[in-house]
C-alpha atoms as a PDB file:
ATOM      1  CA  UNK A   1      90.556 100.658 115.576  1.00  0.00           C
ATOM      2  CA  UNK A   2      93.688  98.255 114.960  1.00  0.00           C
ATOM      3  CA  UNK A   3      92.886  98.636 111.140  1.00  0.00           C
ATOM      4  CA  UNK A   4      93.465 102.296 110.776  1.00  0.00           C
ATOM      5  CA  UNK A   5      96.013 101.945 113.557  1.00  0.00           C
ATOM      6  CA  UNK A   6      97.710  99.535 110.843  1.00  0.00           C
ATOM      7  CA  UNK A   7      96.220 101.556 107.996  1.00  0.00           C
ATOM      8  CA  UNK A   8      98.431 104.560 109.448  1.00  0.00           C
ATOM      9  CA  UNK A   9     101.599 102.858 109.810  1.00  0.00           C
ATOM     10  CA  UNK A  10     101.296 101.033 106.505  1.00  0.00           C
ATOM     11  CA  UNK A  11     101.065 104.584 104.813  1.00  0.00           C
ATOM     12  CA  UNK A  12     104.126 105.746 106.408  1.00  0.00           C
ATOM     13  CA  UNK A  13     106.210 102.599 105.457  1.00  0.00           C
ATOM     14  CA  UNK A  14     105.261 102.903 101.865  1.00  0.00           C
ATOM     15  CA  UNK A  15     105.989 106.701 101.953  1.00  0.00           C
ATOM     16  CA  UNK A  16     109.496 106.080 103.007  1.00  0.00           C
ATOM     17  CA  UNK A  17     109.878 102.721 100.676  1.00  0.00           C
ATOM     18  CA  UNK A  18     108.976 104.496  97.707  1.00  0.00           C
ATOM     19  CA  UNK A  19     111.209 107.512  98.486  1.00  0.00           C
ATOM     20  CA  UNK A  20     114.182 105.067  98.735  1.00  0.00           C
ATOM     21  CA  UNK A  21     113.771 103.577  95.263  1.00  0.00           C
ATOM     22  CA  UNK A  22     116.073 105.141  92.645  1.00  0.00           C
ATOM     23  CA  UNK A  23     114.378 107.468  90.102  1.00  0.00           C
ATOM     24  CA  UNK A  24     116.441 108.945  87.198  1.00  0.00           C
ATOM     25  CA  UNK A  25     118.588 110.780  89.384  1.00  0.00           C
ATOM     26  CA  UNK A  26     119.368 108.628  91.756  1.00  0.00           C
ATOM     27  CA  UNK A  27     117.977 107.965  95.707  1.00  0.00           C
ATOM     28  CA  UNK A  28     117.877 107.211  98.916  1.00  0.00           C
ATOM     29  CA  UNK A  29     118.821 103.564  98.217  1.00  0.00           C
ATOM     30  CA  UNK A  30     122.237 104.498  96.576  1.00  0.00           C
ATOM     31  CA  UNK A  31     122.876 105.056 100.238  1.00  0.00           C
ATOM     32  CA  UNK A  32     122.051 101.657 100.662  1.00  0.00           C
ATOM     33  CA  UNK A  33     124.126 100.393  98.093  1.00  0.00           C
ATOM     34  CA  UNK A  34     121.134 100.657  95.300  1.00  0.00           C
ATOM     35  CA  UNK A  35     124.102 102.621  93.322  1.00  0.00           C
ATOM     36  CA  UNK A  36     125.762  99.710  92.609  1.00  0.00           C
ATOM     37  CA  UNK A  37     124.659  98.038  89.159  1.00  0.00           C
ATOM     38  CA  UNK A  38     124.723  94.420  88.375  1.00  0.00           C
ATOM     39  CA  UNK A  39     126.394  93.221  85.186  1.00  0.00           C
ATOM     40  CA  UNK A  40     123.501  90.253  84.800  1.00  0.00           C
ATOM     41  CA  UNK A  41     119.852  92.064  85.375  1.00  0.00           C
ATOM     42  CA  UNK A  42     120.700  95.813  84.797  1.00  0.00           C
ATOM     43  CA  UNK A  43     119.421  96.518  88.945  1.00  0.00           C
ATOM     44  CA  UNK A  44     120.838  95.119  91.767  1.00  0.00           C
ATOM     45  CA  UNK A  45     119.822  92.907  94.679  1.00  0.00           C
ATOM     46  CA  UNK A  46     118.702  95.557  96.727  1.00  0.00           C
ATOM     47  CA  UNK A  47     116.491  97.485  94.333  1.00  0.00           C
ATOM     48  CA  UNK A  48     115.008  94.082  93.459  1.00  0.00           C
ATOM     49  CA  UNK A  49     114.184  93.203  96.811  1.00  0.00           C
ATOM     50  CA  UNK A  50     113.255  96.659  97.749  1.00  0.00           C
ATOM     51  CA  UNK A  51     110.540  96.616  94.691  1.00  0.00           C
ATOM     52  CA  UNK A  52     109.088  93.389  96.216  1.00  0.00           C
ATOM     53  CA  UNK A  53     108.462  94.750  99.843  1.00  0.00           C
ATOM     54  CA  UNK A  54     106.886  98.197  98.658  1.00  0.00           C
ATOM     55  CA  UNK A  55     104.184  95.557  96.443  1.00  0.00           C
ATOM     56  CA  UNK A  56     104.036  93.497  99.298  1.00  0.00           C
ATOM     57  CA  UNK A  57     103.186  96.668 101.608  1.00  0.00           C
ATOM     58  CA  UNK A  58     101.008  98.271  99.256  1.00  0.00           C
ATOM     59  CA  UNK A  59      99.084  95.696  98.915  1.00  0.00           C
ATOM     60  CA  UNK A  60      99.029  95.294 102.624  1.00  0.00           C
ATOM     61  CA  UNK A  61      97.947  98.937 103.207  1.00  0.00           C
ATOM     62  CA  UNK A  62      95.165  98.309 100.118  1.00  0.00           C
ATOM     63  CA  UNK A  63      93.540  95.647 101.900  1.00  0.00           C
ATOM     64  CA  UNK A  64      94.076  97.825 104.813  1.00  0.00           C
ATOM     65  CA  UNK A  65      91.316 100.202 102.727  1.00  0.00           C
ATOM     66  CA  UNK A  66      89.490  97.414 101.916  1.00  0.00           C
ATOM     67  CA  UNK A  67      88.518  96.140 104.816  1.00  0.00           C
ATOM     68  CA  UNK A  68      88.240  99.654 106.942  1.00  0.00           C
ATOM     69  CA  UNK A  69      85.306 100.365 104.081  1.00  0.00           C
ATOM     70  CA  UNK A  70      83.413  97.127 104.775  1.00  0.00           C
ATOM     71  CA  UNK A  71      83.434  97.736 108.172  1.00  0.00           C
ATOM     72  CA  UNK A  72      82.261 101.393 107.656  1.00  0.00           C
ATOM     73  CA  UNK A  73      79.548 100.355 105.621  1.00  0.00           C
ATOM     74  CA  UNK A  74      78.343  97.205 107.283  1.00  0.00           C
ATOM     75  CA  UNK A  75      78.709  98.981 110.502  1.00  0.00           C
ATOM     76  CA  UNK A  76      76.978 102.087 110.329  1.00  0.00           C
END
């Protein structure tokens, strides 16, 4: 039960994360100061570090998968 409890809210953070990352025309993040380009790396801080929390969510939410499926299988 806490698995797709977490499974659920894991899907709903990366829905929102990856609707604040900048596409071609811009997103959510340039309200979060995403807009704002860094003369050294061609991104900013905040895109940078918001890229590295939606890979460290999905992969959270694909274990999430992974383990609800064992326990499907090995339980019934």
């Amino acid at each position: 039960m806490g698995f797709s409890i977490a499974l659920i809210v894991f899907s709903l953070l990366l829905m929102l994360l990856v609707l604040m990352h900048k596409g071609k025309g811009g997103g959510l993040s340039d309200m979060f100061g995403g807009g704002m380009q860094s003369s050294v790396g061609g991104s900013s801080v905040a895109e940078r570090n918001l890229d590295r929390i939606t890979i460290v969510v999905g992969l959270m939410w694909f274990a999430c998968i992974v383990v609800l499926a064992l326990l499907m299988k090995l339980g019934g």
